[in-house]
N, C-alpha and C. Protein backbone atom coordinates (compact mmCIF):
# COMPACT_ATOMS: atom_id res chain seq x y z
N UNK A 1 -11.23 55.05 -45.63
CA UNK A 1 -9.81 55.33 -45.71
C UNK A 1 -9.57 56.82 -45.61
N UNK A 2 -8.62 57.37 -44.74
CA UNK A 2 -8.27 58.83 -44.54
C UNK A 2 -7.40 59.05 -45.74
N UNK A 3 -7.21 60.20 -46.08
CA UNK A 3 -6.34 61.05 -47.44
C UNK A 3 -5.18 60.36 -47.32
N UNK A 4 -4.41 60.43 -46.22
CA UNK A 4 -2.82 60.16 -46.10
C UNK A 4 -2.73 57.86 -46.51
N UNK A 5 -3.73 57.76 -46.22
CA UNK A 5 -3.84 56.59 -46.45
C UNK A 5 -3.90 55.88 -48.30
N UNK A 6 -4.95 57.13 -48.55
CA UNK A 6 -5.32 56.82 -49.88
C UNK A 6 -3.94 57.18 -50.91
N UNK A 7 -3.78 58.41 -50.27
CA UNK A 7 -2.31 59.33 -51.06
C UNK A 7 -1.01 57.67 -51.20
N UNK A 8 -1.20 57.11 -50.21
CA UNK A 8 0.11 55.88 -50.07
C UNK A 8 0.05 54.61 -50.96
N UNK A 9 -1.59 54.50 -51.18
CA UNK A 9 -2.19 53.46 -52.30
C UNK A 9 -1.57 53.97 -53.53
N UNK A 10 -1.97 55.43 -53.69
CA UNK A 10 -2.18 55.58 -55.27
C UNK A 10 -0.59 55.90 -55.46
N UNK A 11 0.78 56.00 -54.62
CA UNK A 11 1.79 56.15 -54.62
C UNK A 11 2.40 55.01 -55.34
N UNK A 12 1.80 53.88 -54.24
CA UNK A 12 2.06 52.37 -54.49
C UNK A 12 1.59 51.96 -56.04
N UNK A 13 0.65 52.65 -56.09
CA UNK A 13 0.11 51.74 -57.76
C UNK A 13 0.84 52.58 -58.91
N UNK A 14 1.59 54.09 -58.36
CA UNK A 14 2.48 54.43 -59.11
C UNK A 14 3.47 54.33 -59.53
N UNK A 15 4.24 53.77 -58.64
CA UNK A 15 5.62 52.93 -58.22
C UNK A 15 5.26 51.43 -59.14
N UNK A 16 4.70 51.19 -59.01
CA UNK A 16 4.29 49.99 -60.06
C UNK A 16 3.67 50.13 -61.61
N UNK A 17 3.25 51.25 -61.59
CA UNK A 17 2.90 51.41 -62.87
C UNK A 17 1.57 51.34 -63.44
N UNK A 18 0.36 50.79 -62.78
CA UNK A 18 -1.29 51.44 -62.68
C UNK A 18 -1.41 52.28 -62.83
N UNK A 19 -1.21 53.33 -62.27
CA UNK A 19 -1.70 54.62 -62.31
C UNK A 19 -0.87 55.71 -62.00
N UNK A 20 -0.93 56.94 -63.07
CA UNK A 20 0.11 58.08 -63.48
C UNK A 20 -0.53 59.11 -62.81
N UNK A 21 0.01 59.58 -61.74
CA UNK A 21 -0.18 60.73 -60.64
C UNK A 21 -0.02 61.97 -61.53
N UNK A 22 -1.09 62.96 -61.88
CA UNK A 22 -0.46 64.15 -62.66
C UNK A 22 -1.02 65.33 -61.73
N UNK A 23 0.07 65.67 -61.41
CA UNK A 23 -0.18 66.87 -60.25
C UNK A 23 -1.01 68.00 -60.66
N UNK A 24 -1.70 68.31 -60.30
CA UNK A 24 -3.03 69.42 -60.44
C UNK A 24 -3.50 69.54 -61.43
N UNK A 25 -3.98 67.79 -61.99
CA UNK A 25 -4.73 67.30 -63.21
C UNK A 25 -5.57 66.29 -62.69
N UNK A 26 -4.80 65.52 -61.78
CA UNK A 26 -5.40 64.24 -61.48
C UNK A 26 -4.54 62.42 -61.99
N UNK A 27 -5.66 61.61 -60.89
CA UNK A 27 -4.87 60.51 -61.29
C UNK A 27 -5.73 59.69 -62.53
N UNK A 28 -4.42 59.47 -63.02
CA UNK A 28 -4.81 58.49 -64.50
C UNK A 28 -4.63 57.01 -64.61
N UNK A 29 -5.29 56.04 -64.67
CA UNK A 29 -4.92 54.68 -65.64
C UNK A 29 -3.99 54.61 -66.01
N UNK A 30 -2.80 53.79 -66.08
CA UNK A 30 -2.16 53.46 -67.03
C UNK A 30 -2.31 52.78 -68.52
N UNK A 31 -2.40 52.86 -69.64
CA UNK A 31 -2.60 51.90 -70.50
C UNK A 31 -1.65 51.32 -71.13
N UNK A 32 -0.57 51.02 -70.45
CA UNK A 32 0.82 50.51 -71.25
C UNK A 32 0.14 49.50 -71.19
N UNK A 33 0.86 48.47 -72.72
CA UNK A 33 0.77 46.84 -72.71
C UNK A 33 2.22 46.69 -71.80
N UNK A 34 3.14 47.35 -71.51
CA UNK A 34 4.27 47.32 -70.97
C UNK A 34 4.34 47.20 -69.33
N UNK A 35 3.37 46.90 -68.68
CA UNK A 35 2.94 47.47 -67.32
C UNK A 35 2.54 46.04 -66.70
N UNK A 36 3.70 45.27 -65.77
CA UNK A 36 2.92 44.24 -65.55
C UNK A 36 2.34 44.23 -63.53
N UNK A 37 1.15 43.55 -63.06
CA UNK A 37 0.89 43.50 -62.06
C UNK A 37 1.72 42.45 -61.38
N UNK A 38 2.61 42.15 -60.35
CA UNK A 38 3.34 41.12 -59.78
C UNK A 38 2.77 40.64 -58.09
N UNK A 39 2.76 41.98 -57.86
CA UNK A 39 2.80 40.96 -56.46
C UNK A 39 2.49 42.27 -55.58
N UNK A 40 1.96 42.14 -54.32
CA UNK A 40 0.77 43.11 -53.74
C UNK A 40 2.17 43.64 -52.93
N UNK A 41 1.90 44.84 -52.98
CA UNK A 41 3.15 45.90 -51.77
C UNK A 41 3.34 45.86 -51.07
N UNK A 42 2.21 44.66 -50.30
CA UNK A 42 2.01 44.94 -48.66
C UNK A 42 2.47 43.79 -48.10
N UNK A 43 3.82 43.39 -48.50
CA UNK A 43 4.83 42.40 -47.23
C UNK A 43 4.60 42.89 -46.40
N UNK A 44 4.45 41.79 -45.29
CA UNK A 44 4.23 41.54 -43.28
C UNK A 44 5.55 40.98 -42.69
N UNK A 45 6.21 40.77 -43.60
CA UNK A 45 7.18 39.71 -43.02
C UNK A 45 7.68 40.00 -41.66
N UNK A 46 8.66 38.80 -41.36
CA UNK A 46 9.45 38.61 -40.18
C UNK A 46 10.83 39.69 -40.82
N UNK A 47 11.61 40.65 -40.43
CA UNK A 47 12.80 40.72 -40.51
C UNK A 47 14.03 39.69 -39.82
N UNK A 48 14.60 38.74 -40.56
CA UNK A 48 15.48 38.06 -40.66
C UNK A 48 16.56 38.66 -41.49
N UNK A 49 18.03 37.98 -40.89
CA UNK A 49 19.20 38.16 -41.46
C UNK A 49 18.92 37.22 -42.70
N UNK A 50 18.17 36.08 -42.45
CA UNK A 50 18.19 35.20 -44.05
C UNK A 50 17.32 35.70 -45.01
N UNK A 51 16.21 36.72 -44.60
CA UNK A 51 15.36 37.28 -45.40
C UNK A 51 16.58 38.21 -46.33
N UNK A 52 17.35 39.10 -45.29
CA UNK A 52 17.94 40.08 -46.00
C UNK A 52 19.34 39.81 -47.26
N UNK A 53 19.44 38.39 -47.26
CA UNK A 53 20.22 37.57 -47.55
C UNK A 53 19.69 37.14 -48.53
N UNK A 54 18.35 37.00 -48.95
CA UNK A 54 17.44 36.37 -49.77
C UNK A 54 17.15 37.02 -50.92
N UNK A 55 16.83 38.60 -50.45
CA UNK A 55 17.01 39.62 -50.83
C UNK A 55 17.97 40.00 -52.07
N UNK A 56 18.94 39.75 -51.36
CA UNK A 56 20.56 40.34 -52.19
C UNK A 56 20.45 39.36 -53.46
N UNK A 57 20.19 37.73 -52.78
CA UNK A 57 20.38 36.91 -53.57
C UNK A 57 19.71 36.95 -54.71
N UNK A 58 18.20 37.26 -54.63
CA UNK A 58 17.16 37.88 -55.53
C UNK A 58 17.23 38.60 -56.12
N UNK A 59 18.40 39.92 -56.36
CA UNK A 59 18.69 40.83 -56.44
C UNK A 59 19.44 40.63 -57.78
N UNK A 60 20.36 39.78 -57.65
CA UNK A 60 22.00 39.37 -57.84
C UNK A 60 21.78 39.71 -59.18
N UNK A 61 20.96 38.14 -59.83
CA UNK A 61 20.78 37.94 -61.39
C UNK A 61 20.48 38.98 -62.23
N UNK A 62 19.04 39.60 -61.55
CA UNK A 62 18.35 40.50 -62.15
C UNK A 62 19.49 42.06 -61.97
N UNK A 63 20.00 42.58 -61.37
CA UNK A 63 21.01 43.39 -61.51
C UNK A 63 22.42 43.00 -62.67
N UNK A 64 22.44 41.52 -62.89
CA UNK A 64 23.50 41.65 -63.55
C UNK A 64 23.20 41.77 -64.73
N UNK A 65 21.99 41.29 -65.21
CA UNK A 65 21.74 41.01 -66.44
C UNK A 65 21.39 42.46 -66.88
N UNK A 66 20.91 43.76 -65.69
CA UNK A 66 20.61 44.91 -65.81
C UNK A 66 21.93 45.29 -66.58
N UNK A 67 22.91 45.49 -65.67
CA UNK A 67 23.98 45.21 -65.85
C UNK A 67 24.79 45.29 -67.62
N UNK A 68 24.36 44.13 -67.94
CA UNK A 68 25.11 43.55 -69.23
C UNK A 68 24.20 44.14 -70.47
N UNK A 69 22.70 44.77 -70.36
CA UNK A 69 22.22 45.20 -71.18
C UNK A 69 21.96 46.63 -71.36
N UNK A 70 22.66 47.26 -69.70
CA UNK A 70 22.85 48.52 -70.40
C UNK A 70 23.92 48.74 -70.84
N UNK A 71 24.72 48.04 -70.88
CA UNK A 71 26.35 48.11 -72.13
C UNK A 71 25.51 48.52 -73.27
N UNK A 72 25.06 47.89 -73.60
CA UNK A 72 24.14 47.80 -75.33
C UNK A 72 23.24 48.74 -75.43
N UNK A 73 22.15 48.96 -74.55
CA UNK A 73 21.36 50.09 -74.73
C UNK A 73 21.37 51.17 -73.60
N UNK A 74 22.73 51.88 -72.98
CA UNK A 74 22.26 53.01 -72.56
C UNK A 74 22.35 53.97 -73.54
N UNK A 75 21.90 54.85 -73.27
CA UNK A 75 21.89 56.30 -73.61
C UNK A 75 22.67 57.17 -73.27
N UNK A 76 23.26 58.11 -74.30
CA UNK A 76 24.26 59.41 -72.91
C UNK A 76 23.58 59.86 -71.96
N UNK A 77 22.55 60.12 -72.15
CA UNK A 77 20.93 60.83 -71.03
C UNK A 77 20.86 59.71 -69.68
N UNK A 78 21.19 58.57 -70.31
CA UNK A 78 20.83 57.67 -69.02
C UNK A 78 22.38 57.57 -68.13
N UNK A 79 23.33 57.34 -68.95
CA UNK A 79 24.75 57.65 -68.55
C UNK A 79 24.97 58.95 -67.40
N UNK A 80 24.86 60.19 -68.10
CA UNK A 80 24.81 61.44 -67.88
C UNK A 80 23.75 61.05 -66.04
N UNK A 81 22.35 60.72 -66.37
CA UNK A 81 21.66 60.43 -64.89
C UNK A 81 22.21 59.65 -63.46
N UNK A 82 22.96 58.51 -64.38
CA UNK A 82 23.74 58.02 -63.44
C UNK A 82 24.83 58.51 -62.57
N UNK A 83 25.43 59.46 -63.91
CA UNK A 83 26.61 60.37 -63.04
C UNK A 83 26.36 60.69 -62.04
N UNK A 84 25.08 61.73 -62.47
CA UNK A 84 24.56 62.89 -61.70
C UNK A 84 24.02 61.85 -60.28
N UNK A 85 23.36 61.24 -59.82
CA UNK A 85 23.22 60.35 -58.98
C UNK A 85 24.45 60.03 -58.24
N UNK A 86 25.11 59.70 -58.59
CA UNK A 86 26.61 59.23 -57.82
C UNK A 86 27.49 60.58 -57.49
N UNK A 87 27.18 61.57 -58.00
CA UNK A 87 27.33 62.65 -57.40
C UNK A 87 26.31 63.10 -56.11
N UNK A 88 25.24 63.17 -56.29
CA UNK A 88 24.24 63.17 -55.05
C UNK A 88 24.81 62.71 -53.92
N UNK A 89 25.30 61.30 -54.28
CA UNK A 89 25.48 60.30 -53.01
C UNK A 89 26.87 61.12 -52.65
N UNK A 90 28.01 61.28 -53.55
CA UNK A 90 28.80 61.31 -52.94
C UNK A 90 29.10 62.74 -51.83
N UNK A 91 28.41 63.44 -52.54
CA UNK A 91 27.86 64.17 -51.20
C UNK A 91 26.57 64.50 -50.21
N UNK A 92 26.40 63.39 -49.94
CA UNK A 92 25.63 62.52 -49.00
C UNK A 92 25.93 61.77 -48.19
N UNK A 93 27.00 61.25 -48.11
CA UNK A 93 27.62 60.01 -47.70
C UNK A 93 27.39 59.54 -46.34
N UNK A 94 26.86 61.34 -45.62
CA UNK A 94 26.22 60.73 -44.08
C UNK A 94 25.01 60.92 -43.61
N UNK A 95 24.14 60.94 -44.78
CA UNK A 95 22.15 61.35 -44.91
C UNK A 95 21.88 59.64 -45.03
N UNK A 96 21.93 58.56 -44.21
CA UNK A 96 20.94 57.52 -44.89
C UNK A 96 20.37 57.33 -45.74
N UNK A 97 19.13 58.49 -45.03
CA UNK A 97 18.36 58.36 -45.85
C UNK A 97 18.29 58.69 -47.50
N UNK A 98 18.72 60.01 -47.73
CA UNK A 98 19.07 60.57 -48.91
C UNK A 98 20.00 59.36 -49.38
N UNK A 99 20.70 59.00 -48.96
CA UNK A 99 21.85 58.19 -49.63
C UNK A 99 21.06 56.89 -50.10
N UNK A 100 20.60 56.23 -48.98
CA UNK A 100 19.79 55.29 -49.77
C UNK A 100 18.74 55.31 -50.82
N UNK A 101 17.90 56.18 -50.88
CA UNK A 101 17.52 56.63 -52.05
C UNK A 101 18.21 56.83 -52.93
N UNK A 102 19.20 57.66 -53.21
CA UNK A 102 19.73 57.98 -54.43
C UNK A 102 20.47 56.62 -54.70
N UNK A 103 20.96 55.59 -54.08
CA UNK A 103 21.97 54.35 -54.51
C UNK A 103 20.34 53.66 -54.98
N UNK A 104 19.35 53.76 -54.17
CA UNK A 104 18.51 52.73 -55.07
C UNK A 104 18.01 53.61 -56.51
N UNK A 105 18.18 54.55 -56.43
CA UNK A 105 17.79 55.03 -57.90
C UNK A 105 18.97 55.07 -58.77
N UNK A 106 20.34 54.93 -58.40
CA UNK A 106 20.79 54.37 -59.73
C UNK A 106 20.67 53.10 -59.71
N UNK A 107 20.38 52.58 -59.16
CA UNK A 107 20.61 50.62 -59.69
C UNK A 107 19.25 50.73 -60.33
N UNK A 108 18.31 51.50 -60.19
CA UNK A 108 16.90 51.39 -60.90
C UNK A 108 17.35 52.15 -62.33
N UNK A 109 17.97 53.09 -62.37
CA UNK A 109 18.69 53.97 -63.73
C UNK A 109 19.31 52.66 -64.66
N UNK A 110 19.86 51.85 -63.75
CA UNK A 110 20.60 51.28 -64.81
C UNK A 110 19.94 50.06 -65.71
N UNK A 111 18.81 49.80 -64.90
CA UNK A 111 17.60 48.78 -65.14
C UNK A 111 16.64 49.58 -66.33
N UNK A 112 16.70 50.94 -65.92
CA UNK A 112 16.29 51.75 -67.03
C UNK A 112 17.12 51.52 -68.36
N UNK A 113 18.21 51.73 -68.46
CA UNK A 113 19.06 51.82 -69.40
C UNK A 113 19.12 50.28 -70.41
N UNK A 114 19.21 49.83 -69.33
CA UNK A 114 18.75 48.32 -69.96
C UNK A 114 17.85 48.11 -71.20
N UNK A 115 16.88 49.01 -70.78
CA UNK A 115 15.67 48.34 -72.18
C UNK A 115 14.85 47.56 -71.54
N UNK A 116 15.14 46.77 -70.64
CA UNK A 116 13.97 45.61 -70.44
C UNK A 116 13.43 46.08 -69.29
N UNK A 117 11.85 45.99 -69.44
CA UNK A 117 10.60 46.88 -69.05
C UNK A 117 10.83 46.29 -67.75
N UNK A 118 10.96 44.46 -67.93
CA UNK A 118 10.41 43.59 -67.18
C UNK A 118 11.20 43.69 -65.56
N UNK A 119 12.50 44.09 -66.17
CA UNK A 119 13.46 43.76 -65.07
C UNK A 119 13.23 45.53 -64.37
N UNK A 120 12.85 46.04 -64.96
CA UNK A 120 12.87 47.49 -64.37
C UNK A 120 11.56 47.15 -63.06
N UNK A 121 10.22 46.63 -63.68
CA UNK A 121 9.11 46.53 -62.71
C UNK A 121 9.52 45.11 -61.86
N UNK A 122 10.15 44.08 -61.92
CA UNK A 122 11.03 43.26 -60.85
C UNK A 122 11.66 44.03 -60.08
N UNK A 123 12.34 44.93 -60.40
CA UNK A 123 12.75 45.53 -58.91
C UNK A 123 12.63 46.69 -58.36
N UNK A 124 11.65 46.96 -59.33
CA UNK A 124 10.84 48.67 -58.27
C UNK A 124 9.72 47.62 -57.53
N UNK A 125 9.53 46.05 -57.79
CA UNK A 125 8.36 45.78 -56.77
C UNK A 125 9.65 45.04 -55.35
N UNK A 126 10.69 44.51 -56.06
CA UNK A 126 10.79 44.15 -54.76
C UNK A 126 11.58 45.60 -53.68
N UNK A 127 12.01 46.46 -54.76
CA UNK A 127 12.24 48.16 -53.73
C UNK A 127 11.07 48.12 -53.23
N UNK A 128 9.69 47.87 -53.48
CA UNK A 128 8.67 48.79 -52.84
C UNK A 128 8.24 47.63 -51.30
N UNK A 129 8.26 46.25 -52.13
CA UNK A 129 8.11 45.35 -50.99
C UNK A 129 9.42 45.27 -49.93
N UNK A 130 10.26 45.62 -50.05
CA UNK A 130 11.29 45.78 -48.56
C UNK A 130 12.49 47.13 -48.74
N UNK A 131 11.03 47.96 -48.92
CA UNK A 131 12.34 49.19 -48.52
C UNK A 131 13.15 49.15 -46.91
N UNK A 132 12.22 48.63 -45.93
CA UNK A 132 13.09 48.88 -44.49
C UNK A 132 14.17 48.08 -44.98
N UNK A 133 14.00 47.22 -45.09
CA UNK A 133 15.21 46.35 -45.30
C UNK A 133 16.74 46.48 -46.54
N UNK A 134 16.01 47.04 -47.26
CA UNK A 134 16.80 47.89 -48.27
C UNK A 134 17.87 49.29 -47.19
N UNK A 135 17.14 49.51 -46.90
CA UNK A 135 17.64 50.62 -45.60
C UNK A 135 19.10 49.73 -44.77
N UNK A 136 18.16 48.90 -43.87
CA UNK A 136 18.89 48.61 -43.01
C UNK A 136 19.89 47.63 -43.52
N UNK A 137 20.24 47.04 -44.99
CA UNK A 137 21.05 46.68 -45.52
C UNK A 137 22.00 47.54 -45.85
N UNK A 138 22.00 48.96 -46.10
CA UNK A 138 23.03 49.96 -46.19
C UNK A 138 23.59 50.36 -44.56
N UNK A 139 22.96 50.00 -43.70
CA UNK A 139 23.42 50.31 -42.33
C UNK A 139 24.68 49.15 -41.85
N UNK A 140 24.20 47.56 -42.42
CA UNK A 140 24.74 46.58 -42.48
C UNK A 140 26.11 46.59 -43.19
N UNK A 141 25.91 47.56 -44.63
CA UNK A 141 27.32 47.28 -45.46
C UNK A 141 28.34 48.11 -44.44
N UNK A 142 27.74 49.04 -43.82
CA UNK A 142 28.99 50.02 -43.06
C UNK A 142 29.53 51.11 -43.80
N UNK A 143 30.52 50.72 -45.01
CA UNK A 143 30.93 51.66 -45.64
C UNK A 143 30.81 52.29 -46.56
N UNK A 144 30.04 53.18 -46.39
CA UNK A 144 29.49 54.20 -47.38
C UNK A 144 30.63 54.94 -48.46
N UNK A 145 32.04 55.00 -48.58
CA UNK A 145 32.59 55.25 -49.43
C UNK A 145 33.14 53.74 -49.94
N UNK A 146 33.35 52.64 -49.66
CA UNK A 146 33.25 51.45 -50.52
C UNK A 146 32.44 51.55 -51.34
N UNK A 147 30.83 51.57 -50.74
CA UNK A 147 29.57 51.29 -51.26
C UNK A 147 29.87 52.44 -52.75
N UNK A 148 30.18 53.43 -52.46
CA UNK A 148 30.20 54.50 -53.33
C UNK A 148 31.46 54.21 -54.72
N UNK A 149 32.67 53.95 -53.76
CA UNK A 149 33.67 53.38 -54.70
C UNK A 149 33.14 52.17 -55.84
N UNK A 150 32.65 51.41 -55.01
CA UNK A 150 31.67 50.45 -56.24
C UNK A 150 30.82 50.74 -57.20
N UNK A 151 30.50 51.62 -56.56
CA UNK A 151 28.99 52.24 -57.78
C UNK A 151 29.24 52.90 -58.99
N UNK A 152 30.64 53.65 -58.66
CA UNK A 152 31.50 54.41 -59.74
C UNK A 152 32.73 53.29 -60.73
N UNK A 153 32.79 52.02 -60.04
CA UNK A 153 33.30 51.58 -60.73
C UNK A 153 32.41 50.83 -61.72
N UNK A 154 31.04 50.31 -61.27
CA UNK A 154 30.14 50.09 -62.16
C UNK A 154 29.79 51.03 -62.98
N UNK A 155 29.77 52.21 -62.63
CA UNK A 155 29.52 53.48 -64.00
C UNK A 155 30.55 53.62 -64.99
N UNK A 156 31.42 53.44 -64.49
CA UNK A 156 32.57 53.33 -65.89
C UNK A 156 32.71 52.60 -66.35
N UNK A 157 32.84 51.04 -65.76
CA UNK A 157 32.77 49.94 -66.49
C UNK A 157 31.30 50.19 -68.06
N UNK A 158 30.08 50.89 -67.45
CA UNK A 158 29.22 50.83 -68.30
C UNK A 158 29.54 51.85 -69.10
N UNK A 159 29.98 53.03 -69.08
CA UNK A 159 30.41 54.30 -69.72
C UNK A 159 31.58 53.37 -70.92
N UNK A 160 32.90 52.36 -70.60
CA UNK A 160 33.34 52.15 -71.60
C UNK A 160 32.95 50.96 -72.21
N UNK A 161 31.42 50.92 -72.25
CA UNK A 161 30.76 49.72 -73.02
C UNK A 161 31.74 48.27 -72.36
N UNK A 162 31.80 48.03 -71.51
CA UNK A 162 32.46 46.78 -71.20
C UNK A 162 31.95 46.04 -70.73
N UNK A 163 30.95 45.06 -71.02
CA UNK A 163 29.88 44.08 -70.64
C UNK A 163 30.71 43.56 -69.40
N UNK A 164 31.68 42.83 -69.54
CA UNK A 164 32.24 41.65 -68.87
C UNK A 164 32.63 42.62 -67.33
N UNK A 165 33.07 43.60 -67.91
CA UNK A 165 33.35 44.40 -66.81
C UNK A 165 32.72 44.98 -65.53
N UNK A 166 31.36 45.16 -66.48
CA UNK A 166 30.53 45.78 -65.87
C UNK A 166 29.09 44.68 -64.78
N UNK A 167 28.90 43.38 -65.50
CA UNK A 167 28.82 42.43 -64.52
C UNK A 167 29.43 41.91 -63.41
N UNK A 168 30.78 41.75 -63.74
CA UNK A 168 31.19 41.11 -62.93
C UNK A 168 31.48 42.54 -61.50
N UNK A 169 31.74 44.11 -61.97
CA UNK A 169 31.66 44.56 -61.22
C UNK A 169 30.33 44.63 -59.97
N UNK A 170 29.02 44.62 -60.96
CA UNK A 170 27.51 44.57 -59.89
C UNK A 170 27.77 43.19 -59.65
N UNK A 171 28.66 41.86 -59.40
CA UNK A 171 28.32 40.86 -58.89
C UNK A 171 29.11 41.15 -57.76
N UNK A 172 30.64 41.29 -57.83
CA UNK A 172 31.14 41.78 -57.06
C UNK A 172 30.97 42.55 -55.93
N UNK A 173 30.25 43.58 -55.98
CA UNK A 173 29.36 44.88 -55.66
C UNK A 173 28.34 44.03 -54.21
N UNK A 174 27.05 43.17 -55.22
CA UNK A 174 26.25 42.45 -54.48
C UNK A 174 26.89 41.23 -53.58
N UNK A 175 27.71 40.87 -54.12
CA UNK A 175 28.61 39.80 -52.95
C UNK A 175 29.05 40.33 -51.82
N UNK A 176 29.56 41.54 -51.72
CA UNK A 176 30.05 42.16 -50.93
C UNK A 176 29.29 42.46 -50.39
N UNK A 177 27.67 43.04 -50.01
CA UNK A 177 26.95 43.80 -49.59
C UNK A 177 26.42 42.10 -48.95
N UNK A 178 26.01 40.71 -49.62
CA UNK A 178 25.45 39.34 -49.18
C UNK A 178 26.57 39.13 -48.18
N UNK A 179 28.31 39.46 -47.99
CA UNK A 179 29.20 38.70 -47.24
C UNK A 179 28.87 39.50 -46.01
N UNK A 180 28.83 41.11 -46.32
CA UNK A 180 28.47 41.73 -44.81
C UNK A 180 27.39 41.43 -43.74
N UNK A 181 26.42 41.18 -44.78
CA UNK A 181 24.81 40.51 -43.86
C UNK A 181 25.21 39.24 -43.12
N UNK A 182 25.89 38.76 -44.24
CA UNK A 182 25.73 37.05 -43.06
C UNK A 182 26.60 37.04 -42.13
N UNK A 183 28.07 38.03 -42.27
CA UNK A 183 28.75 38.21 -41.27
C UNK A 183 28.02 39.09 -39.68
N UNK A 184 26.67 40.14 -40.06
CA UNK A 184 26.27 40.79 -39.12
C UNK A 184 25.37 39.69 -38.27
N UNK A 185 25.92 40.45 -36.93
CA UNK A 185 25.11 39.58 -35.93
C UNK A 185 24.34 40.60 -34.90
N UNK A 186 23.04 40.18 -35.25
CA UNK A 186 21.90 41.18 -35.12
C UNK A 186 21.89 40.92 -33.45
N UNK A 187 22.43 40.09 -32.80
CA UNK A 187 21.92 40.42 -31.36
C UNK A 187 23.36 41.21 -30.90
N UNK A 188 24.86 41.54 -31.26
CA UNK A 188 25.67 42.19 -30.49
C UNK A 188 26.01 43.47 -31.45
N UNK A 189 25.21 43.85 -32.56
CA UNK A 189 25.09 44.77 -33.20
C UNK A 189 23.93 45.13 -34.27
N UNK A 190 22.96 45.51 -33.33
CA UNK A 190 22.33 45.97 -33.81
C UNK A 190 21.96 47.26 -34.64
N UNK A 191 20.96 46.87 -35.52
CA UNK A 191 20.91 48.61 -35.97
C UNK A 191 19.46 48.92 -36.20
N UNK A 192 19.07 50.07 -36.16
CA UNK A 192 18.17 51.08 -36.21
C UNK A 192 17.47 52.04 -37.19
């Protein structure tokens, strides 16, 4: 295996939680009892509109319930991160790439905030197993200040502790992002 190869393994087992990258120390073991192994990084799949659909759907629960438990356990620190994130994006709004990153790191912030370990490593594996598609699902929603308008209404909903609010906003949120996919039709608009 060449460096750039190995560097992408030990990324991958970091992103999951094996092993703690410490820059000009070396890599470490993890020993959390908190650390679970799920499922190998290396999807082959077919890209399908029903995959990306499958996706969202997969998505849905585990975001809401993210959702409803960081009412209860965020933090101002985790609050405060989220801001700062939705600020990133919002001036970003025409970097993809940057943008998609920073929208998947608050929905991972808020999985943080949550408390539950479990739902945090559920969806940093399925981020790690379909980032293209994570991508090309933000190409799919189109509107990057919707997308943005939503994200801020989920931050406040969670800022004034409002459970009910704040679910039904990330269901809302993910419906909208599942109605655009099935409406896209990959052979007279494609994307890249």
């Amino acid at each position: 295996m060449g460096h750039p190869t190995v560097r992408e393994a030990l990324k991958k087992l970091e992103t999951i939680g094996v092993v703690e990258i410490r820059h000009g120390s070396g890599v470490y073991v993890s020993r959390s009892e908190e650390v679970l192994v799920l499922a190998s990084p290396d999807y082959a799949g077919t890209l399908t509109k029903k995959l990306l659909v499958d996706l969202i759907r997969a998505r849905m629960p585990l975001e809401m319930q993210s959702a409803a438990d960081a009412v209860r356990n965020a933090s101002e620190e985790h609050l405060q991160e989220m801001r700062r994130l939705l600020a990133t994006a919002e001036q970003n709004l025409t970097d993809d790439d940057l943008l998609n990153s920073v929208n998947m790191a608050f929905h991972r912030q808020i999985a943080i905030a949550s408390g539950n370990t479990v739902l945090v490593q559920l969806l940093d594996v399925l981020r790690e197993l379909f980032t293209d598609e994570q991508r090309l699902i933000l190409a799919i929603f189109g509107s990057r200040e919707r997308d943005h308008r939503e994200h801020l209404a989920i931050l406040e909903a969670l800022e004034r502790r409002d459970e009910a609010g704040s679910v039904e906003r990330m269901r809302t949120h993910l419906e909208g992002v599942q109605d655009a996919v099935r409406r896209w039709d990959p052979e007279h608009h494609p994307v890249t």
